[in-house]
C-alpha atoms as a PDB file:
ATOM      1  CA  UNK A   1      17.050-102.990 -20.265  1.00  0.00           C
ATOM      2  CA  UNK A   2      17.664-102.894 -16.456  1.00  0.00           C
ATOM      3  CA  UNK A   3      17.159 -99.107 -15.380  1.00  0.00           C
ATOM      4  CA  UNK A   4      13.438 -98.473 -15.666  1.00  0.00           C
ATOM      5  CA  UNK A   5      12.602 -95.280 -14.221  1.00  0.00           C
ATOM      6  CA  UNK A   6       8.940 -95.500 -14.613  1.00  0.00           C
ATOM      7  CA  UNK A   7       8.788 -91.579 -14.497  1.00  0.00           C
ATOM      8  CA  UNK A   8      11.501 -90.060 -17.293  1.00  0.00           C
ATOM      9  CA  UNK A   9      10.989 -90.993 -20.685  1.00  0.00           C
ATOM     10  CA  UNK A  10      14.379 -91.937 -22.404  1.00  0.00           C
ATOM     11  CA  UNK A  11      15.258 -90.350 -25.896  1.00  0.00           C
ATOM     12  CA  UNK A  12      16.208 -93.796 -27.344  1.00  0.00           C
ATOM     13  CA  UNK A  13      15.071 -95.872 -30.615  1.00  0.00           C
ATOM     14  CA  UNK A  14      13.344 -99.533 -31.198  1.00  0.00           C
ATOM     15  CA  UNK A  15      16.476-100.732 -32.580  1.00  0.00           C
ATOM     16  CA  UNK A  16      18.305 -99.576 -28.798  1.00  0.00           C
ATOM     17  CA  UNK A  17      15.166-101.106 -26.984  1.00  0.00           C
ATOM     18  CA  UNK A  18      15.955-104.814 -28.794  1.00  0.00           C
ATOM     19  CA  UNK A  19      19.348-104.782 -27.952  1.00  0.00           C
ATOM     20  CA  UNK A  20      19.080-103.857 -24.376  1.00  0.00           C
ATOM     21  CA  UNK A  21      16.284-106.423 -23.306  1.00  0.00           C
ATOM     22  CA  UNK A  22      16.976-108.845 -20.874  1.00  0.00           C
ATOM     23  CA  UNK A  23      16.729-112.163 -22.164  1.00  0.00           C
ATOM     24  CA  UNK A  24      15.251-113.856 -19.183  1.00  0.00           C
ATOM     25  CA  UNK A  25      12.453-111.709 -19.055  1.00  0.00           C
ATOM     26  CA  UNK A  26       9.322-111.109 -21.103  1.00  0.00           C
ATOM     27  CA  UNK A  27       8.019-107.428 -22.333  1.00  0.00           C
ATOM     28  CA  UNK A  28       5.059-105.721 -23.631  1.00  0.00           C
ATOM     29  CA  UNK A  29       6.462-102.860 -26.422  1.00  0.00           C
ATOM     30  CA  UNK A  30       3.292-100.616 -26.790  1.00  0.00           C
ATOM     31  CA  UNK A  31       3.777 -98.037 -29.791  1.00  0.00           C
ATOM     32  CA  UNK A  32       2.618 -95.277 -30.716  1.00  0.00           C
ATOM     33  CA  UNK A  33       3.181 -92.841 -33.820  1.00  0.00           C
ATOM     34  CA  UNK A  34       3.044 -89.086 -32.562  1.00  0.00           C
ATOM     35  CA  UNK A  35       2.791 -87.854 -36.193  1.00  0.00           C
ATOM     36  CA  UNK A  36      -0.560 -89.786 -36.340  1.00  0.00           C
ATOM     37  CA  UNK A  37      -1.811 -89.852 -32.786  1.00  0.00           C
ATOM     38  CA  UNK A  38      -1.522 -85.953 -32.732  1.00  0.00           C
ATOM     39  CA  UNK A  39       0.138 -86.492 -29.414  1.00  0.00           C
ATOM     40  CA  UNK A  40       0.916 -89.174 -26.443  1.00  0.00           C
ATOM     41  CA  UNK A  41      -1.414 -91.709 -25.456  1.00  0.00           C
ATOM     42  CA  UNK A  42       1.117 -92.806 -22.557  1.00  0.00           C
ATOM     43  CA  UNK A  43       0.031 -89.951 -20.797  1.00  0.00           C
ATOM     44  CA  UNK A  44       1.020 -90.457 -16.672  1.00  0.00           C
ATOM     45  CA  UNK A  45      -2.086 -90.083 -15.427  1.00  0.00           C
ATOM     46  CA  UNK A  46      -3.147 -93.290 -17.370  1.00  0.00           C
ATOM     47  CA  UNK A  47      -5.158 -95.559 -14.909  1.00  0.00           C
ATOM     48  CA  UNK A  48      -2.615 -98.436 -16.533  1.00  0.00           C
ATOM     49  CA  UNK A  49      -0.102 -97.064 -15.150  1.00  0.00           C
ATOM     50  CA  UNK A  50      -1.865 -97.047 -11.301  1.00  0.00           C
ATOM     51  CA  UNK A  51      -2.874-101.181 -12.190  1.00  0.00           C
ATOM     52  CA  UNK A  52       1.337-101.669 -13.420  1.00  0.00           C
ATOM     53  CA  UNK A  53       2.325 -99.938  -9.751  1.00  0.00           C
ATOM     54  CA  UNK A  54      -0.517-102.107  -7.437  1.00  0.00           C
ATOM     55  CA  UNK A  55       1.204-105.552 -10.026  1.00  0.00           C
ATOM     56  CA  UNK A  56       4.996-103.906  -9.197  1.00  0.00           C
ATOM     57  CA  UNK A  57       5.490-104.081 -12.618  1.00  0.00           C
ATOM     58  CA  UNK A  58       8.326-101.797 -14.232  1.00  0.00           C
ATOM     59  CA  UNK A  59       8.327 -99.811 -17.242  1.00  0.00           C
ATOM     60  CA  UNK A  60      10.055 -97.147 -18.960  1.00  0.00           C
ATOM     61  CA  UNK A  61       9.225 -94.764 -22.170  1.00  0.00           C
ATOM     62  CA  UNK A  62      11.165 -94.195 -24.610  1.00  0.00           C
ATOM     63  CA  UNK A  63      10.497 -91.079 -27.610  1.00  0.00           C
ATOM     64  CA  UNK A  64      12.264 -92.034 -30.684  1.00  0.00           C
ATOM     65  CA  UNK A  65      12.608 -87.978 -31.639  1.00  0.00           C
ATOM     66  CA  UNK A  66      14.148 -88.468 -35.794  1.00  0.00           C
ATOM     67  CA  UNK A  67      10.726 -91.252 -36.158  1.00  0.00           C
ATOM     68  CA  UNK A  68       8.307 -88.921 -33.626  1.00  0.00           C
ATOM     69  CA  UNK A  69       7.229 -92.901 -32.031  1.00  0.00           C
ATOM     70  CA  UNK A  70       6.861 -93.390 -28.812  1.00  0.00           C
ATOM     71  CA  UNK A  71       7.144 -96.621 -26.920  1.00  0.00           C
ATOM     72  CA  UNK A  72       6.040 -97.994 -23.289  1.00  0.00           C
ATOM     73  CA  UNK A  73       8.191-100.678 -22.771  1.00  0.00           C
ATOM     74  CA  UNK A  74       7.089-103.001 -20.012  1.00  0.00           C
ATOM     75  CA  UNK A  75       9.122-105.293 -18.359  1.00  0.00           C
ATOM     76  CA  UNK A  76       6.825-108.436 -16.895  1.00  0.00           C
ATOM     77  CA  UNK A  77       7.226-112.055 -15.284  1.00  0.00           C
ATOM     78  CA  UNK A  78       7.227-114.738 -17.796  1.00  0.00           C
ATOM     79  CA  UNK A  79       4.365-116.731 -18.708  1.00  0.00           C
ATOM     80  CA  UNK A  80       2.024-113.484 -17.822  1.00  0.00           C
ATOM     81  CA  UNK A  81       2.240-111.768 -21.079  1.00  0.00           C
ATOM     82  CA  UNK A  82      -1.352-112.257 -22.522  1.00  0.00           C
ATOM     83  CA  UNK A  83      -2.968-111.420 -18.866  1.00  0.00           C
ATOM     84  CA  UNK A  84      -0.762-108.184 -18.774  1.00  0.00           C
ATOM     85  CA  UNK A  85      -1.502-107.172 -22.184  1.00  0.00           C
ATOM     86  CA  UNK A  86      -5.271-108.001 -21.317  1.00  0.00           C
ATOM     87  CA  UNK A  87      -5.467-105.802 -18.442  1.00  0.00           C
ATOM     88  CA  UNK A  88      -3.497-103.090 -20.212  1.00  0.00           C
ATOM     89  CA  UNK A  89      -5.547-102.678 -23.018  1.00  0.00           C
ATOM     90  CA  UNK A  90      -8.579-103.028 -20.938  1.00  0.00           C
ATOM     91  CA  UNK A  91      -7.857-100.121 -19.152  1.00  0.00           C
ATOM     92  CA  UNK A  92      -8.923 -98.245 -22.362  1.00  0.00           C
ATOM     93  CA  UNK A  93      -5.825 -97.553 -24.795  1.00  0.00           C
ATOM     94  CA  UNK A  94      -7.286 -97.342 -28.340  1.00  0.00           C
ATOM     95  CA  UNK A  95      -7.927-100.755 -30.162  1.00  0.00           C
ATOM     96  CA  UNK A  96      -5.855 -99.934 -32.892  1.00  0.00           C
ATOM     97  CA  UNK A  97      -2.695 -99.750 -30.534  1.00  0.00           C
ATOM     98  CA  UNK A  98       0.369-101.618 -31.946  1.00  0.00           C
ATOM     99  CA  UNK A  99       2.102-103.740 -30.128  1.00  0.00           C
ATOM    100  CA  UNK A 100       5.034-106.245 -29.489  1.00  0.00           C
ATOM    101  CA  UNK A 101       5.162-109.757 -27.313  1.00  0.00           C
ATOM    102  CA  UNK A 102       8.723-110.410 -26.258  1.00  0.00           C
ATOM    103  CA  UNK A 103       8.919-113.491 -24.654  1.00  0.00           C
ATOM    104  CA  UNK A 104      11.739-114.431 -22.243  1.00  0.00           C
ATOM    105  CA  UNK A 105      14.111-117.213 -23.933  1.00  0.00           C
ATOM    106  CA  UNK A 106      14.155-120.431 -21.816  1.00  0.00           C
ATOM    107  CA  UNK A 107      17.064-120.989 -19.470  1.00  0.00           C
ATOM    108  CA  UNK A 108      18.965-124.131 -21.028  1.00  0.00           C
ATOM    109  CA  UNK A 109      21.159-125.895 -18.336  1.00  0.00           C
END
């Protein structure tokens, strides 16, 4: 996953999201089920969102539309996954948020 807009949300699926992830980089997949949520919670005006700018760290949504999920994917420095995620949900997304740890695969020489 390379092009992160940070502004557009993409009309992809989780199944796209895995098989465009960079390998030597570590992401945060935040989801969220629209049917059940009764709307977004990745709303732009999210303080998170100000905290991911001030870090320079890169993200993109994507709306699964046939599933009504949405995802913030989040593309961050490896080794900083459980701070990130920390701060995130700190920033007040609700407890019962589901998420994914991808972890960059180590570079073998």
């Amino acid at each position: 996953m390379t092009n992160f807009s940070n502004t557009e949300p993409e009309k992809k699926n989780f199944l796209w999201i895995k098989q465009t992830l960079d390998p030597s980089a570590s992401y945060i997949i935040f989801e969220n089920d629209l049917k059940q949520q009764g709307g977004s919670i990745f709303d732009p005006t999210h303080i998170a969102y100000a905290y991911l700018e001030r870090e320079k760290i890169v993200w993109q949504q994507i709306i699964d539309m046939e599933l009504s999920r949405e995802y913030l994917v989040i593309r961050i420095v490896p080794g900083k996954e459980e701070k990130v995620l920390g701060q995130i949900m700190g920033y007040g997304f609700p407890e019962n948020t589901i998420y994914y740890i991808y972890k960059a695969k180590e570079v073998r020489k």
